[in-house]
Protein backbone atom coordinates (compact mmCIF):
# COMPACT_ATOMS: atom_id res chain seq x y z
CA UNK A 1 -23.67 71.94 -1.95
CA UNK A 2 -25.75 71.59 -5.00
CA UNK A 3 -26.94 74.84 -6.82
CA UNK A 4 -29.32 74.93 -9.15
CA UNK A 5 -28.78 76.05 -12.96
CA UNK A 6 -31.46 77.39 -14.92
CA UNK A 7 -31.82 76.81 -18.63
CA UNK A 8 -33.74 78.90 -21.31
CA UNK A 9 -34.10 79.14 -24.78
CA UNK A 10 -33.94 82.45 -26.69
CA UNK A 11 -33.38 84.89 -23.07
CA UNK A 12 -32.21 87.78 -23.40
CA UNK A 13 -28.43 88.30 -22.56
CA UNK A 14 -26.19 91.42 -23.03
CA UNK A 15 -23.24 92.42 -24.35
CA UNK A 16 -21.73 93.26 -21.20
CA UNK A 17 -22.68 89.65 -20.22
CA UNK A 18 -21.31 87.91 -22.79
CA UNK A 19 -17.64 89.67 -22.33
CA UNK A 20 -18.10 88.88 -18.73
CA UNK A 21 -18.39 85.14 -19.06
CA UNK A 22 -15.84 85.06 -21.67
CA UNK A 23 -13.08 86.74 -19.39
CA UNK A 24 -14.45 84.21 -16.84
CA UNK A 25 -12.47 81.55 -18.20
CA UNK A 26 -9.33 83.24 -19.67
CA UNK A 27 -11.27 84.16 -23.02
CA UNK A 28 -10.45 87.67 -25.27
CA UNK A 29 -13.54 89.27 -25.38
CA UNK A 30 -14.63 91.87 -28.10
CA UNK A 31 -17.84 94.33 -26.99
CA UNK A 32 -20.02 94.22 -29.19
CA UNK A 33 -19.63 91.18 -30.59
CA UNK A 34 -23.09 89.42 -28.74
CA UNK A 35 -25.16 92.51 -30.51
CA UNK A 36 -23.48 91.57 -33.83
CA UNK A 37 -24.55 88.33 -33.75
CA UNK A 38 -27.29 87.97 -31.57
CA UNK A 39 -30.06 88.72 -35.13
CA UNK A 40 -28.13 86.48 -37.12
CA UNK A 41 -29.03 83.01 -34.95
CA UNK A 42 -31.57 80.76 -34.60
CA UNK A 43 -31.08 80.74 -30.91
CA UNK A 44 -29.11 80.11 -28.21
CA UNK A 45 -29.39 78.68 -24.82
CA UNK A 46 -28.49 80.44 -20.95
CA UNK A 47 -27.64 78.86 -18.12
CA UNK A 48 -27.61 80.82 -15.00
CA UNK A 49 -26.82 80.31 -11.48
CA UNK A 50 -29.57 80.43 -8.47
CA UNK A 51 -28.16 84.98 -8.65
CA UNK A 52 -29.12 85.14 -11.68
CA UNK A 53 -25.18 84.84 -12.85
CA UNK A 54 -24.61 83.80 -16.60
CA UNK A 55 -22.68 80.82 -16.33
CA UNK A 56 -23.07 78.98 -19.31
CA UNK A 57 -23.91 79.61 -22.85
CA UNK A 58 -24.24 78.16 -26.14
CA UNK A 59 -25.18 79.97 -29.69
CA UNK A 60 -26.91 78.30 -32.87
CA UNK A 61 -26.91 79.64 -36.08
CA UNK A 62 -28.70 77.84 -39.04
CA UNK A 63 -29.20 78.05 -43.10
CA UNK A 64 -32.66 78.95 -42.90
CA UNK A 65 -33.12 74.81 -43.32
CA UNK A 66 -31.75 71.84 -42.73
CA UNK A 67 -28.49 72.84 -40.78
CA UNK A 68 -27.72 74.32 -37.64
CA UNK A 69 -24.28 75.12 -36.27
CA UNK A 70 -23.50 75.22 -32.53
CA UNK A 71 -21.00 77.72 -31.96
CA UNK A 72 -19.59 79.57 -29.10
CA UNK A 73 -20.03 77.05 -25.90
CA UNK A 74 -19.08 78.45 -22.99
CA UNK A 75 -18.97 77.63 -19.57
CA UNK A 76 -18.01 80.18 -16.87
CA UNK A 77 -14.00 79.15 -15.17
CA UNK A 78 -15.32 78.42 -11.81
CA UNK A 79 -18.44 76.17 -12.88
CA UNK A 80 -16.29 74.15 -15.34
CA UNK A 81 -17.11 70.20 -14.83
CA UNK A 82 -20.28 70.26 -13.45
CA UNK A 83 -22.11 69.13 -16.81
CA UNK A 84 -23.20 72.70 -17.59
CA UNK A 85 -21.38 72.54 -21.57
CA UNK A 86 -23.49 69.26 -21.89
CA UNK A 87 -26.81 70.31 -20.92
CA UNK A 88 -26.86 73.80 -23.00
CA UNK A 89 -26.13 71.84 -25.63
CA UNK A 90 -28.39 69.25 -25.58
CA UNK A 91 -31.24 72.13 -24.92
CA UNK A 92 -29.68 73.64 -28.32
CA UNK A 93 -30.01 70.32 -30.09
CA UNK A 94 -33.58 70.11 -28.94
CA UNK A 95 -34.46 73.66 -29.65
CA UNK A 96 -33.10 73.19 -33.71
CA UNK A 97 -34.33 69.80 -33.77
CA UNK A 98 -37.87 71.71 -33.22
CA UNK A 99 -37.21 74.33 -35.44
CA UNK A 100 -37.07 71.92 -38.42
CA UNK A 101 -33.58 71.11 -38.43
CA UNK A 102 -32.28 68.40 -39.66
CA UNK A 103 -28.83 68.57 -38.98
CA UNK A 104 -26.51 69.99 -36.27
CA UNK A 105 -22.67 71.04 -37.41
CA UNK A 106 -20.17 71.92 -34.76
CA UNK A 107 -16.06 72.34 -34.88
CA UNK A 108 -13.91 72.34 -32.35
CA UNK A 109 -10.05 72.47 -30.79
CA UNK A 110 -9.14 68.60 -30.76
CA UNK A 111 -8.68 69.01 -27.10
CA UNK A 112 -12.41 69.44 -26.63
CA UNK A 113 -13.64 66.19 -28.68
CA UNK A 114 -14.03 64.06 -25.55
CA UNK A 115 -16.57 66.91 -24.95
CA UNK A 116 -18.62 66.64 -28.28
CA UNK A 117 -18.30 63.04 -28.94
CA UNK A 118 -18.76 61.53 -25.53
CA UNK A 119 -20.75 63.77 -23.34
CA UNK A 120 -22.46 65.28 -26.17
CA UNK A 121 -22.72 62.96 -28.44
CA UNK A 122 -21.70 63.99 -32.09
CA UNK A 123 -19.82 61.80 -34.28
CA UNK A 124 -17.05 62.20 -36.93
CA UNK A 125 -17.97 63.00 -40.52
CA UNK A 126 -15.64 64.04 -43.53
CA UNK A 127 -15.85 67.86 -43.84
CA UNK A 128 -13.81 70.49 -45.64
CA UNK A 129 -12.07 73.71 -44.37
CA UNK A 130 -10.35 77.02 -45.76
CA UNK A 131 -8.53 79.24 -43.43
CA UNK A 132 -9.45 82.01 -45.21
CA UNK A 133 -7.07 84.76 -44.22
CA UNK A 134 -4.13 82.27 -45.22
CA UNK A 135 -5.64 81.07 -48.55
CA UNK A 136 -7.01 77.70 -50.05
């Protein structure tokens, strides 16, 4: 059976939501944290089930510019592998790629780079990190 996923740009989600998928798939989930930074992005991009169930997720912030960052994909435990992760995030490189941006930044757990590379097609660049609660 073959359900359909719906897509949007910029929907509104809540809180309770956004804990709710996170749990979905083992995450630790902080309330509050979606109103936090909800008016700091650009956007962000829903997927939902044919219920109206968030299932997948995907938040962009930017510098006002040039650069975006994807942060925060998510796809609910039990709708893992269906291409859900790639399509929110091609819908988020779309959406900054219309707002002007020129470039889109993501990290990412070296477990998950068959996931950005291949399905989603970044690529490796040189970049620069400080784990800022251990020091430069």
């Amino acid at each position: 059976m073959s359900e359909t996923i719906s897509y949007t740009w910029r929907e509104p989600l809540t809180d309770d939501e956004m804990v709710d998928l996170v749990r979905s798939h083992g995450g630790s989930a902080v309330a509050g944290w979606w109103n936090r930074i909800e008016p700091h992005s650009l956007g962000w991009v829903s997927a939902r089930d044919g219920a109206g169930l968030l299932v997948g997720f995907v938040n962009v912030a930017w510098d006002g510019a040039d650069h975006a960052f994807l942060l925060d994909t998510k796809t609910r435990g039990s709708y893992r592998h269906r291409g859900i992760g790639t399509a929110v995030v091609r819908l988020a490189a779309e959406q900054a790629r219309a707002a002007g941006c020129e470039w889109l930044h993501v990290d990412f757990e070296p477990e998950l780079r068959r996931f950005y590379f291949d399905a989603c097609g970044f690529r490796g660049t040189d970049a620069g990190l400080i784990h800022l609660t251990t020091g430069p």
